[in-house]
Each structure stands twice: as structure tokens, then as C-alpha cells.
N, C-alpha and C. Protein backbone atom coordinates (compact mmCIF):
# COMPACT_ATOMS: atom_id res chain seq x y z
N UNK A 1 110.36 58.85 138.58
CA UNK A 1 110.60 57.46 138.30
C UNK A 1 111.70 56.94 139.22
N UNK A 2 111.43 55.86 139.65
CA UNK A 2 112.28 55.07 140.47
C UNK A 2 113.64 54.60 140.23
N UNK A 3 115.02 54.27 140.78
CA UNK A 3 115.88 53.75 140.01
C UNK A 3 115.42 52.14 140.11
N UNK A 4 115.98 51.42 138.63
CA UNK A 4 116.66 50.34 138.96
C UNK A 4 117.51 49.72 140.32
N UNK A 5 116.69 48.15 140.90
CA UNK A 5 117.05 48.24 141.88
C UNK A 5 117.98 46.64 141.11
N UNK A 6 119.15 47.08 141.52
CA UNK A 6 120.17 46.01 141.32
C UNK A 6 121.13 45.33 142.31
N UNK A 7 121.34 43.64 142.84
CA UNK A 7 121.38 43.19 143.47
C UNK A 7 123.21 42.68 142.69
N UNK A 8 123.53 42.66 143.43
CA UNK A 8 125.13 42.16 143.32
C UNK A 8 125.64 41.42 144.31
N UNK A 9 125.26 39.95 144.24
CA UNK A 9 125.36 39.18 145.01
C UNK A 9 126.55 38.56 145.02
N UNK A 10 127.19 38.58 146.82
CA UNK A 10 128.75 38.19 146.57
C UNK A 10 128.91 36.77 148.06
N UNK A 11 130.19 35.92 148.03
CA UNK A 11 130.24 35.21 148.74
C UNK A 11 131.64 35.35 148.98
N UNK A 12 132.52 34.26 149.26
CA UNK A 12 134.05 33.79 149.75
C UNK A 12 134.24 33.75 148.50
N UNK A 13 135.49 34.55 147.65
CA UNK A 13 135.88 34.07 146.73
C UNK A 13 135.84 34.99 145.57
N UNK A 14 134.65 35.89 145.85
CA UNK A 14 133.82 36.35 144.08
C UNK A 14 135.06 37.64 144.45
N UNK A 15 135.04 38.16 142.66
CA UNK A 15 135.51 39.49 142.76
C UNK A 15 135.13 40.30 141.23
N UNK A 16 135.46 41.68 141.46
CA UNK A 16 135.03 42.70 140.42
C UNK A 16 133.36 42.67 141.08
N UNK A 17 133.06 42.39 142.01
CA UNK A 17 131.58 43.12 142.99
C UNK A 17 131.75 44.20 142.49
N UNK A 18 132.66 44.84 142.72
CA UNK A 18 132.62 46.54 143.09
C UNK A 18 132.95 47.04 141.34
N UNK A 19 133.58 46.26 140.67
CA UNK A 19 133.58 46.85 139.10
C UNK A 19 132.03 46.64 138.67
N UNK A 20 131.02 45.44 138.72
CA UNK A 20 130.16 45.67 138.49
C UNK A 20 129.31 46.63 138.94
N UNK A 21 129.50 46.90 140.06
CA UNK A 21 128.46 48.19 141.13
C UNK A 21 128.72 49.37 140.59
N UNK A 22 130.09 49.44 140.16
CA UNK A 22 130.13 50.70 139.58
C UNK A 22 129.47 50.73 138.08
N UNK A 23 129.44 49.81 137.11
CA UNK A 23 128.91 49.86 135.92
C UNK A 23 127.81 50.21 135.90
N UNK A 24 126.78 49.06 136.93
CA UNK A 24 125.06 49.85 137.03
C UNK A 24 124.58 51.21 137.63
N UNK A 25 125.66 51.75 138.73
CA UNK A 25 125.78 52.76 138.32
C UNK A 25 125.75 54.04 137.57
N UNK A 26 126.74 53.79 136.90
CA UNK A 26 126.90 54.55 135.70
C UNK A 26 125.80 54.78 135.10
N UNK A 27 125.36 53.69 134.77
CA UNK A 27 123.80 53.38 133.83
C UNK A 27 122.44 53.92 134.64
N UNK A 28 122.93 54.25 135.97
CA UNK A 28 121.97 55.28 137.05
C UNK A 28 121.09 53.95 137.58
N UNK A 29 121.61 53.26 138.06
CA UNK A 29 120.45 51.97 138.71
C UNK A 29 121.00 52.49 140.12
N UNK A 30 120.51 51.94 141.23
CA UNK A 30 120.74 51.66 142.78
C UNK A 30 121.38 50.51 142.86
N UNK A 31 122.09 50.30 143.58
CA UNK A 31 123.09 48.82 143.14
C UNK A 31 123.32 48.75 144.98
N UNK A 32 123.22 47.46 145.01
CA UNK A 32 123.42 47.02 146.42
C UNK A 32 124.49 45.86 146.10
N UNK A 33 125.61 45.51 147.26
CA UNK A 33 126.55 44.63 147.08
C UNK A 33 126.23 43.51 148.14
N UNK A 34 125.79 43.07 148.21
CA UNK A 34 125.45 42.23 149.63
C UNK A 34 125.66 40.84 149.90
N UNK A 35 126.02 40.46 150.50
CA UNK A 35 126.83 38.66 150.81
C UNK A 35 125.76 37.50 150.95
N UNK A 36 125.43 36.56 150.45
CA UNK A 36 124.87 35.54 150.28
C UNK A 36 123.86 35.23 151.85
N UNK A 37 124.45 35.52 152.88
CA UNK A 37 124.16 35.30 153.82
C UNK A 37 122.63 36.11 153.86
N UNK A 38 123.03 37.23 154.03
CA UNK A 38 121.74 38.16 154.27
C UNK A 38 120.47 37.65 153.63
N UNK A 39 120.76 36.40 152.50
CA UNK A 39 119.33 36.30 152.13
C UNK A 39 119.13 34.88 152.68
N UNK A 40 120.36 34.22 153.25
CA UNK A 40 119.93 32.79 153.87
C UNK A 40 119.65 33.13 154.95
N UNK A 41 120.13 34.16 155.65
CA UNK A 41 119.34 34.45 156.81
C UNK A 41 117.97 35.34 156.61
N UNK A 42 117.59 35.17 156.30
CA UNK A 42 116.07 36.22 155.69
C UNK A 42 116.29 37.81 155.96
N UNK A 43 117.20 38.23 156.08
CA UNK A 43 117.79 39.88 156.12
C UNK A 43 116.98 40.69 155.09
N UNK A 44 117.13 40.12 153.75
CA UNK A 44 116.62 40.72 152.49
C UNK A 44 116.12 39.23 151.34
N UNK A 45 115.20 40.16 150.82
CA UNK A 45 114.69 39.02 149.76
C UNK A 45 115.33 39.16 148.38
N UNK A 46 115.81 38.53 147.83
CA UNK A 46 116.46 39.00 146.10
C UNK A 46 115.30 39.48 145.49
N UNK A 47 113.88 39.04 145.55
CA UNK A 47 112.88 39.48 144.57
C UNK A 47 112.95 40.71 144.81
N UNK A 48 113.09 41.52 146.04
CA UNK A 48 112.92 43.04 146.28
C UNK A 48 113.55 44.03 145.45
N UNK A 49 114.58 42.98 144.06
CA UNK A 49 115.56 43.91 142.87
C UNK A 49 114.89 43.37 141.75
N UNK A 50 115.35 44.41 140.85
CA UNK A 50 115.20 44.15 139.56
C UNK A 50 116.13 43.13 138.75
N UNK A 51 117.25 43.36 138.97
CA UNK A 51 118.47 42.56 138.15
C UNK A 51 119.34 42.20 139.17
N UNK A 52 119.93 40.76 139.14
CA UNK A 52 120.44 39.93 139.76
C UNK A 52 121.69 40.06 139.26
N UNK A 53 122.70 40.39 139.63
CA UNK A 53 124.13 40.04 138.92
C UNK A 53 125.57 39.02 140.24
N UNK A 54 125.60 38.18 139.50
CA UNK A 54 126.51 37.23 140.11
C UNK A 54 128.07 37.58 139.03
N UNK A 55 128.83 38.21 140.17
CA UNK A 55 130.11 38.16 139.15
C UNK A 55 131.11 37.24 139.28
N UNK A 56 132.33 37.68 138.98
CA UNK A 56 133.16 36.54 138.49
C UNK A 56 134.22 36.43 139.70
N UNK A 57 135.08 35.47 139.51
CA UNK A 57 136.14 34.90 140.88
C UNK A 57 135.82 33.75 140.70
N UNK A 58 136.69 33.31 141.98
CA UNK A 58 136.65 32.01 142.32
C UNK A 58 136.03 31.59 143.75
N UNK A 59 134.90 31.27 143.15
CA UNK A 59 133.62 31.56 144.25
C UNK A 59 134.37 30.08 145.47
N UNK A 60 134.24 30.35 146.84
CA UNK A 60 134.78 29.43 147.89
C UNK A 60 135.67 28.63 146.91
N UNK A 61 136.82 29.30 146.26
CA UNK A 61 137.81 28.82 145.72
C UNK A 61 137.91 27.80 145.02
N UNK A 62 136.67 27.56 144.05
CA UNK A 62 136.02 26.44 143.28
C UNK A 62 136.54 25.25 143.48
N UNK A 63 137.11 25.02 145.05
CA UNK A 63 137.62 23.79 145.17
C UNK A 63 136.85 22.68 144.30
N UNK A 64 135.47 22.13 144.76
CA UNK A 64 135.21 20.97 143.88
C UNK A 64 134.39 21.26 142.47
N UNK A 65 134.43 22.43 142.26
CA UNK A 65 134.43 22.64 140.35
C UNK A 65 133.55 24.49 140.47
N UNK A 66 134.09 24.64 139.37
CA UNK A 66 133.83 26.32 138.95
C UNK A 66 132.18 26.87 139.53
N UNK A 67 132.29 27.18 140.58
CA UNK A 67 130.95 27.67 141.05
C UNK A 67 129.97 26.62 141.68
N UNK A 68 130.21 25.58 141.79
CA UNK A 68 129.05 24.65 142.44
C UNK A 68 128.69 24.92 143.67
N UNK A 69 129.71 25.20 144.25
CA UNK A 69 129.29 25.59 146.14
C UNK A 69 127.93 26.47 145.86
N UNK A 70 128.09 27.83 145.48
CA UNK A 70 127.36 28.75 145.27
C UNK A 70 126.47 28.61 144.55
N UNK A 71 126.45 27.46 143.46
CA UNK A 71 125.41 27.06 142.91
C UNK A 71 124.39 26.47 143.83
N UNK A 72 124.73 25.21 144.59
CA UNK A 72 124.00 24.57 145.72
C UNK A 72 123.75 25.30 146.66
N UNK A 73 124.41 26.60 147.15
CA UNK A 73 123.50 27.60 148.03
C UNK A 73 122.40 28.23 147.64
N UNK A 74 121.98 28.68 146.03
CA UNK A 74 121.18 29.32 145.45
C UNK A 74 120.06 27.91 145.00
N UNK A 75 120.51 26.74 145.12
CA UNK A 75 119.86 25.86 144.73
C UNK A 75 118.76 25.10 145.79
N UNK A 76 119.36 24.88 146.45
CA UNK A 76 119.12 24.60 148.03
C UNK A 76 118.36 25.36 148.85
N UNK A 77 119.13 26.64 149.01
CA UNK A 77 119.00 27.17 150.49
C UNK A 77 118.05 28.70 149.90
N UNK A 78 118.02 28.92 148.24
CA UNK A 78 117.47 30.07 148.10
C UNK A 78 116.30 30.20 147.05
N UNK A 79 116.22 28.75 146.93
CA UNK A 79 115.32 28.29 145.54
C UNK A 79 114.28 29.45 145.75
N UNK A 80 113.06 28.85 146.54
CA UNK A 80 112.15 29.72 146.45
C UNK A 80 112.13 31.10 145.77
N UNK A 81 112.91 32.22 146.51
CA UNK A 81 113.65 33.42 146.43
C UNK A 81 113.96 33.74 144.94
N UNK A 82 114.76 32.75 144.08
CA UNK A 82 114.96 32.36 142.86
C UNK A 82 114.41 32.26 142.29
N UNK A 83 113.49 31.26 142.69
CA UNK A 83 112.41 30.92 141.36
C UNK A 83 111.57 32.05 141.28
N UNK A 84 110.88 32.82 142.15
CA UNK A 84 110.03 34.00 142.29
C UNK A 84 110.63 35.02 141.61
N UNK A 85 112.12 35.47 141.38
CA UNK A 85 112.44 36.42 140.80
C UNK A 85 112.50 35.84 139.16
N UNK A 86 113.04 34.94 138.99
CA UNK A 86 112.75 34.32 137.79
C UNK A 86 111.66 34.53 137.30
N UNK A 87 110.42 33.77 137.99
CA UNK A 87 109.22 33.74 137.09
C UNK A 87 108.69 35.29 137.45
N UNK A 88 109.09 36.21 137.79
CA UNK A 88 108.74 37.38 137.58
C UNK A 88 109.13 38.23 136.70
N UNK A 89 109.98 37.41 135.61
CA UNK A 89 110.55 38.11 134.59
C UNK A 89 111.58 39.09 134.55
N UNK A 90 112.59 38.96 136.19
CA UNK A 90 113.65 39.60 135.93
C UNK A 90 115.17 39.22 135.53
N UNK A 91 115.87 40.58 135.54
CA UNK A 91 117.23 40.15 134.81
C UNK A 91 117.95 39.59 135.50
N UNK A 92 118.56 38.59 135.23
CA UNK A 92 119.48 37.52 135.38
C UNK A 92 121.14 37.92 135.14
N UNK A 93 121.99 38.14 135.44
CA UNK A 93 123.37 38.08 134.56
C UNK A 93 124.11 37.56 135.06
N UNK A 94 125.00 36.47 134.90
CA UNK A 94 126.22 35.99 135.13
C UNK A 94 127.53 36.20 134.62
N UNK A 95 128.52 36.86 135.88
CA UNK A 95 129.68 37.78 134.52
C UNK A 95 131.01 36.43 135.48
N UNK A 96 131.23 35.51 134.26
CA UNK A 96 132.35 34.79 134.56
C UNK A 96 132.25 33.93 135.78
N UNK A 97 132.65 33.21 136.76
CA UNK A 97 132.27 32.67 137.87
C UNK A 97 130.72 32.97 137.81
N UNK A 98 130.48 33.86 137.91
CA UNK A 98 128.70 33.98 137.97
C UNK A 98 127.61 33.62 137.36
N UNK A 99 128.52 33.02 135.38
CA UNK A 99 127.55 32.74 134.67
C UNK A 99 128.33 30.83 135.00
N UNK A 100 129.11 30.40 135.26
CA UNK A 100 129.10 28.62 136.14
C UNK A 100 128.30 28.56 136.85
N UNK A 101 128.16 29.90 137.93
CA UNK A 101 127.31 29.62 138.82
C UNK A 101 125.58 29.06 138.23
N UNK A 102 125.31 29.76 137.48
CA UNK A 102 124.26 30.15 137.22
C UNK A 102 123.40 28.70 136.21
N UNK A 103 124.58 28.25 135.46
CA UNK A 103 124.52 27.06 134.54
C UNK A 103 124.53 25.36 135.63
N UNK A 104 125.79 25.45 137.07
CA UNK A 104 125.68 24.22 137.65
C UNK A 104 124.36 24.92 139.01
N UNK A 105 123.98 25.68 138.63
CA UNK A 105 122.56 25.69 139.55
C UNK A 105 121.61 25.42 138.82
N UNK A 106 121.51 25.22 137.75
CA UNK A 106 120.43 24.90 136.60
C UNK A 106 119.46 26.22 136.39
N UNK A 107 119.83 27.22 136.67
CA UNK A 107 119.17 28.24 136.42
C UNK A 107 119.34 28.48 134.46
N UNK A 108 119.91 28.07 134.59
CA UNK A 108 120.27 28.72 133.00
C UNK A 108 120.41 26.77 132.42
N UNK A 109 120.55 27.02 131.02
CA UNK A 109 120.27 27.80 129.87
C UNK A 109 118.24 27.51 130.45
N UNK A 110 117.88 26.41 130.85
CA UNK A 110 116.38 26.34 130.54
C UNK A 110 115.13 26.72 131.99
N UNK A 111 116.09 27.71 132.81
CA UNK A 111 114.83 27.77 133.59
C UNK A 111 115.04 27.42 134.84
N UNK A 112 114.47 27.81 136.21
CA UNK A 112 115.25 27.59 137.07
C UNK A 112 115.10 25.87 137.47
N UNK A 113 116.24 25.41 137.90
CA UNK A 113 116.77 24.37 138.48
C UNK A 113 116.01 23.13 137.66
N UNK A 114 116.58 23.54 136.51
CA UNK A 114 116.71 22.12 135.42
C UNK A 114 117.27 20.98 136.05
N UNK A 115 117.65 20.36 136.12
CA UNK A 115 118.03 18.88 136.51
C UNK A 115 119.19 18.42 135.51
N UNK A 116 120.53 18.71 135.30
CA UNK A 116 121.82 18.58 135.13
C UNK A 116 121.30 18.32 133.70
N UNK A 117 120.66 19.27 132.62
CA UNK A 117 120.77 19.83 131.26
C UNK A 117 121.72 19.95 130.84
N UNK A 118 122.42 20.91 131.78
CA UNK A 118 123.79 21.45 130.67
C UNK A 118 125.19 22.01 132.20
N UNK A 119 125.79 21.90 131.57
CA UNK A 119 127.17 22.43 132.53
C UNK A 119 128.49 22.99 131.93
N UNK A 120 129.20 23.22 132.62
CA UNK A 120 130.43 23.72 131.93
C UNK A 120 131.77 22.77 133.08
N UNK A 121 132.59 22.78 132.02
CA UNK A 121 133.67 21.78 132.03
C UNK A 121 134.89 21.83 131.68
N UNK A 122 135.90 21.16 131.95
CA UNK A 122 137.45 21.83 131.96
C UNK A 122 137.68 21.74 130.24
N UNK A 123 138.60 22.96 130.44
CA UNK A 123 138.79 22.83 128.24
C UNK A 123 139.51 21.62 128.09
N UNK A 124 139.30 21.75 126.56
CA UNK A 124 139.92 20.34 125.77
C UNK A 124 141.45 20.59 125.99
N UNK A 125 141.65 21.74 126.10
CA UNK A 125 143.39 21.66 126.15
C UNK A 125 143.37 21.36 127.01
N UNK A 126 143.17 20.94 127.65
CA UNK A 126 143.51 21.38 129.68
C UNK A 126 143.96 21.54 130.50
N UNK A 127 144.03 23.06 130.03
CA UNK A 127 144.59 23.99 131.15
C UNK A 127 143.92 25.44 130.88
N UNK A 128 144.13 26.04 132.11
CA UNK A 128 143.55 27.48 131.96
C UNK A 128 143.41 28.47 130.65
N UNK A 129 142.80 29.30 130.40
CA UNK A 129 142.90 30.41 129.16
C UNK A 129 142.28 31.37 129.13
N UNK A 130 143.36 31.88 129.02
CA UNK A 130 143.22 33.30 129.52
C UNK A 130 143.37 34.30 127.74
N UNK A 131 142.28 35.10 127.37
CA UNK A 131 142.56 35.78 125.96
C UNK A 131 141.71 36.04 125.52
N UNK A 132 141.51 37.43 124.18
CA UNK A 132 140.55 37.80 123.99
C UNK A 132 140.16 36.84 122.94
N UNK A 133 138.82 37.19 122.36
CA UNK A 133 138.54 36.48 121.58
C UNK A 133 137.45 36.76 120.71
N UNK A 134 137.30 36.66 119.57
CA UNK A 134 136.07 37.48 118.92
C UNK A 134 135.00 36.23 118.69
N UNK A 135 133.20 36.75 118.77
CA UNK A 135 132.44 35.71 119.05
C UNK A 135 131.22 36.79 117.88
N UNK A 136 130.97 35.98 117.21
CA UNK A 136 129.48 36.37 116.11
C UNK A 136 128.31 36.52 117.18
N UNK A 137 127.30 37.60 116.81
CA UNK A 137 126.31 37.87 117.98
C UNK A 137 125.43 36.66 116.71
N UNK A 138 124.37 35.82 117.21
CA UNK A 138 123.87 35.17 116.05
C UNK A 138 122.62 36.02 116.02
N UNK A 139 121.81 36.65 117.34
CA UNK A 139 120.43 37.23 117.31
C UNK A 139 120.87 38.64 118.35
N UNK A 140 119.93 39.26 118.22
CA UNK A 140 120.19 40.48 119.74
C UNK A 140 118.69 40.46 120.20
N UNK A 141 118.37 38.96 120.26
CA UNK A 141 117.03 39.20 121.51
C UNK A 141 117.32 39.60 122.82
N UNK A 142 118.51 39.37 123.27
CA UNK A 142 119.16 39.86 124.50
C UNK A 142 119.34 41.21 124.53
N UNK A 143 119.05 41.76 125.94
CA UNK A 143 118.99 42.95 125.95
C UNK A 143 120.35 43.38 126.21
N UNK A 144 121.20 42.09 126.54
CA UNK A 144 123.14 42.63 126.14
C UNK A 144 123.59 42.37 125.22
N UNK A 145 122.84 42.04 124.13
CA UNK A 145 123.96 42.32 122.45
C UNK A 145 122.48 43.63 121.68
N UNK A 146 121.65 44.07 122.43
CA UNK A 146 120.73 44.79 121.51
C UNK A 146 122.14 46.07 121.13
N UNK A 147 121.48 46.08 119.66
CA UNK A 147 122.58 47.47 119.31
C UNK A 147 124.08 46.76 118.68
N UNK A 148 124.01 45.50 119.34
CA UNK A 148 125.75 45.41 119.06
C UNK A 148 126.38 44.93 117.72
N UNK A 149 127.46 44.96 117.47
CA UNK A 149 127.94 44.67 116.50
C UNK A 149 128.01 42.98 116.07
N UNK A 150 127.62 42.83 114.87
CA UNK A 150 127.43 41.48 114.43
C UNK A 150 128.64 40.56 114.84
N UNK A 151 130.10 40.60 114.92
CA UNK A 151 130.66 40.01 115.83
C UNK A 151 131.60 41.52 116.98
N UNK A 152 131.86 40.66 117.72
CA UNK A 152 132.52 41.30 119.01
C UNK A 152 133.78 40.88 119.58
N UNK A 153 134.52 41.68 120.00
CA UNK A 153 135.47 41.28 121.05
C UNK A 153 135.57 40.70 122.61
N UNK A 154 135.80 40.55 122.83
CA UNK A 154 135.76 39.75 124.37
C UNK A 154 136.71 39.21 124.93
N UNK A 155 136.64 39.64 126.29
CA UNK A 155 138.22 38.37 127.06
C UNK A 155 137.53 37.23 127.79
N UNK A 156 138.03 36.29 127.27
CA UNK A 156 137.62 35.19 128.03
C UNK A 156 139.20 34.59 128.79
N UNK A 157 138.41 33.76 130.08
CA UNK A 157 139.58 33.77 131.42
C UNK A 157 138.34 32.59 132.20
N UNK A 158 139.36 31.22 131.66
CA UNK A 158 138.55 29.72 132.49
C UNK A 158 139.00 28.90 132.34
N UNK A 159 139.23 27.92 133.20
CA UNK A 159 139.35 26.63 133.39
C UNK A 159 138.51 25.66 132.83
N UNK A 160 137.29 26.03 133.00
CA UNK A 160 136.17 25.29 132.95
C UNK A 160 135.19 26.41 132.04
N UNK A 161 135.81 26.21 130.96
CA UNK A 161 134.57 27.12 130.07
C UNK A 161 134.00 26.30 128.90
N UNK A 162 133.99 24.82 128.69
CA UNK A 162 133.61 24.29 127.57
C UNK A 162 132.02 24.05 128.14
N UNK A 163 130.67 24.65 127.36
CA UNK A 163 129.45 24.32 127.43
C UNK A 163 129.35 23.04 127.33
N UNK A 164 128.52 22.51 127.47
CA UNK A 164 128.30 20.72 127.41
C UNK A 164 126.49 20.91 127.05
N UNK A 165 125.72 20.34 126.90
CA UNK A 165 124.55 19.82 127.36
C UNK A 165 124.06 18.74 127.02
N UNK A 166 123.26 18.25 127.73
CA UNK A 166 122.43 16.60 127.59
C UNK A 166 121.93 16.45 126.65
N UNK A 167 121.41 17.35 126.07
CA UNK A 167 120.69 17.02 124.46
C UNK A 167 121.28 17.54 123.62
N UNK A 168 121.50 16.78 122.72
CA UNK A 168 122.35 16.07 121.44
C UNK A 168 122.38 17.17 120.24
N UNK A 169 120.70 17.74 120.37
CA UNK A 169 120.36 18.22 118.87
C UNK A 169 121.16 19.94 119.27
N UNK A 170 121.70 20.05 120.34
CA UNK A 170 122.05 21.41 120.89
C UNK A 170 123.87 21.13 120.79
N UNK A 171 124.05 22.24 119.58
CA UNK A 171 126.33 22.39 119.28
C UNK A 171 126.06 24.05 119.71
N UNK A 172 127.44 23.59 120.14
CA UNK A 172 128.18 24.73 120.15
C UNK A 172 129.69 25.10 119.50
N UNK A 173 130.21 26.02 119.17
CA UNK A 173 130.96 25.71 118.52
C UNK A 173 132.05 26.66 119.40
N UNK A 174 133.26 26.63 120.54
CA UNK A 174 134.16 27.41 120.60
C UNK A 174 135.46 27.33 120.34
């Protein structure tokens, strides 16, 4: 049997690449770290992996908001590439910077490149926050809370971590 082929896609800015590479790892996948470029230049295709992981930082130094640059490169310049791994039913993960990314590219919550659904936005306090924090799993259809404990621990670390979305009948509560 083949390993897991896992893509760890990095740009100006991102970091813990290499903490994630080592996690899939662990878990015995093939893990490649490779820079944004290689797929705008047609070097490699993302569909050629199984699981996509965008990690966290401050992607081209989120000058004009938490991940958009990198969002509009994956939006823009890699759609195709995207949407094909998408509708092929693979894994997706965004760890911190990676899951902004993933939300102002419209890949997430509904599918690739929704049309400004949902975003994330500076907190109500406003200012940074940095701390752990415990969060209720509500379902484990996800194959990252399967197994887990009905609530959890977690560190959360953002500027811009309040969910938002366009439709009304959708709360969140943090």
C-alpha cells in the first residue's frame, strides 16, 4: 500500500510548515513542503496529493487582512488545480493563517470559491488573543474530532478570528 501523499503548501510569511510535516509524518504519510510558486509555475499539480494542508503565520505579512494575498493566489492563479482536488473529495485543512486562508478564498465553509459567504474579522475586543480555550465538539463527522472528546482544549492565537457569514439563519457562538 502506498503512503498518503500530503501537500504542505507554504509562501512569504507561513510558519510551523515543518511542525506540520513532521505530524503527517508521524501518522506515516509522504509529506512534501513546497512554495506556492511551483504550482503557479506548473512544476507540480496539488491534485497529485491526497491532503492539502495550509498552515499558520502571517502569510505575506497579512498586510491587507489575515490571509487574503494567499487567498487570491489560490483563487485566481490556482482555481482550476483547487477545484479538481476539491471535487475529488480530498482533505482540506487549514491550521490558523491557513484556515483565513481558506475561508477569504471561499473555499470553505461552502465549497470552492463561494462568492464572499462568510469571512473572518478583527475580534470584538480589538486586539490580538492569544489563549487556550475549551470548545464543545457538536458532531465528529469530521475526520479531526472522530474519537474526540465531547469538549476539548485548544490554543487559539488571532487578530482576526471572529466568523461572520452572509446568511442570517447561520450563529456562532465564541
Amino acid at each position: 500500500m502506498s503512503k498518503i501523499k500530503v501537500l504542505v503548501l507554504r509562501t512569504a510569511g507561513t510558519n510551523c510548515d515543518q511542525e506540520t510535516k513532521t505530524a503527517f509524518e508521524f501518522l506515516g504519510a509522504g509529506v512534501d513542503v513546497l512554495h506556492i510558486n511551483n504550482f503557479i509555475k506548473s512544476r507540480y499539480r496539488i491534485y497529485d496529493y491526497q491532503i492539502l494542508a495550509l498552515p499558520g503565520g502571517f502569510t505575506y505579512g497579512d498586510d491587507i487582512s489575515a490571509g487574503r494575498v494567499l487567498a487570491n493566489q489560490l483563487r485566481f492563479l490556482l482555481e482550476e488545480q483547487i477545484r479538481r482536488f476539491y471535487n475529488e473529495g480530498k482533505i482540506i485543512l487549514g491550521i490558523c493563517n491557513g484556515f483565513q486562508v481558506l475561508v477569504k478564498a471561499g473555499i470553505l465553509p461552502y465549497g470552492p470559491f463561494s462568492q464572499g459567504e462568510a469571512s473572518l474579522v478583527f475580534n470584538t475586543c480589538g486586539h490580538f488573543v492569544d489563549k487556550w480555550v475549551y470548545l464543545r465538539v457538536e458532531s465528529s463527522k469530521s475526520l479531526w474530532f472522530k474519537g474526540a472528546e465531547t469538549v476539548i482544549f485548544l490554543p487559539i492565537a488571532h487578530a482576526e478570528g471572529r466568523f461572520v457569514v452572509k446568511d442570517n439563519s447561520i450563529t456562532l457562538t465564541l
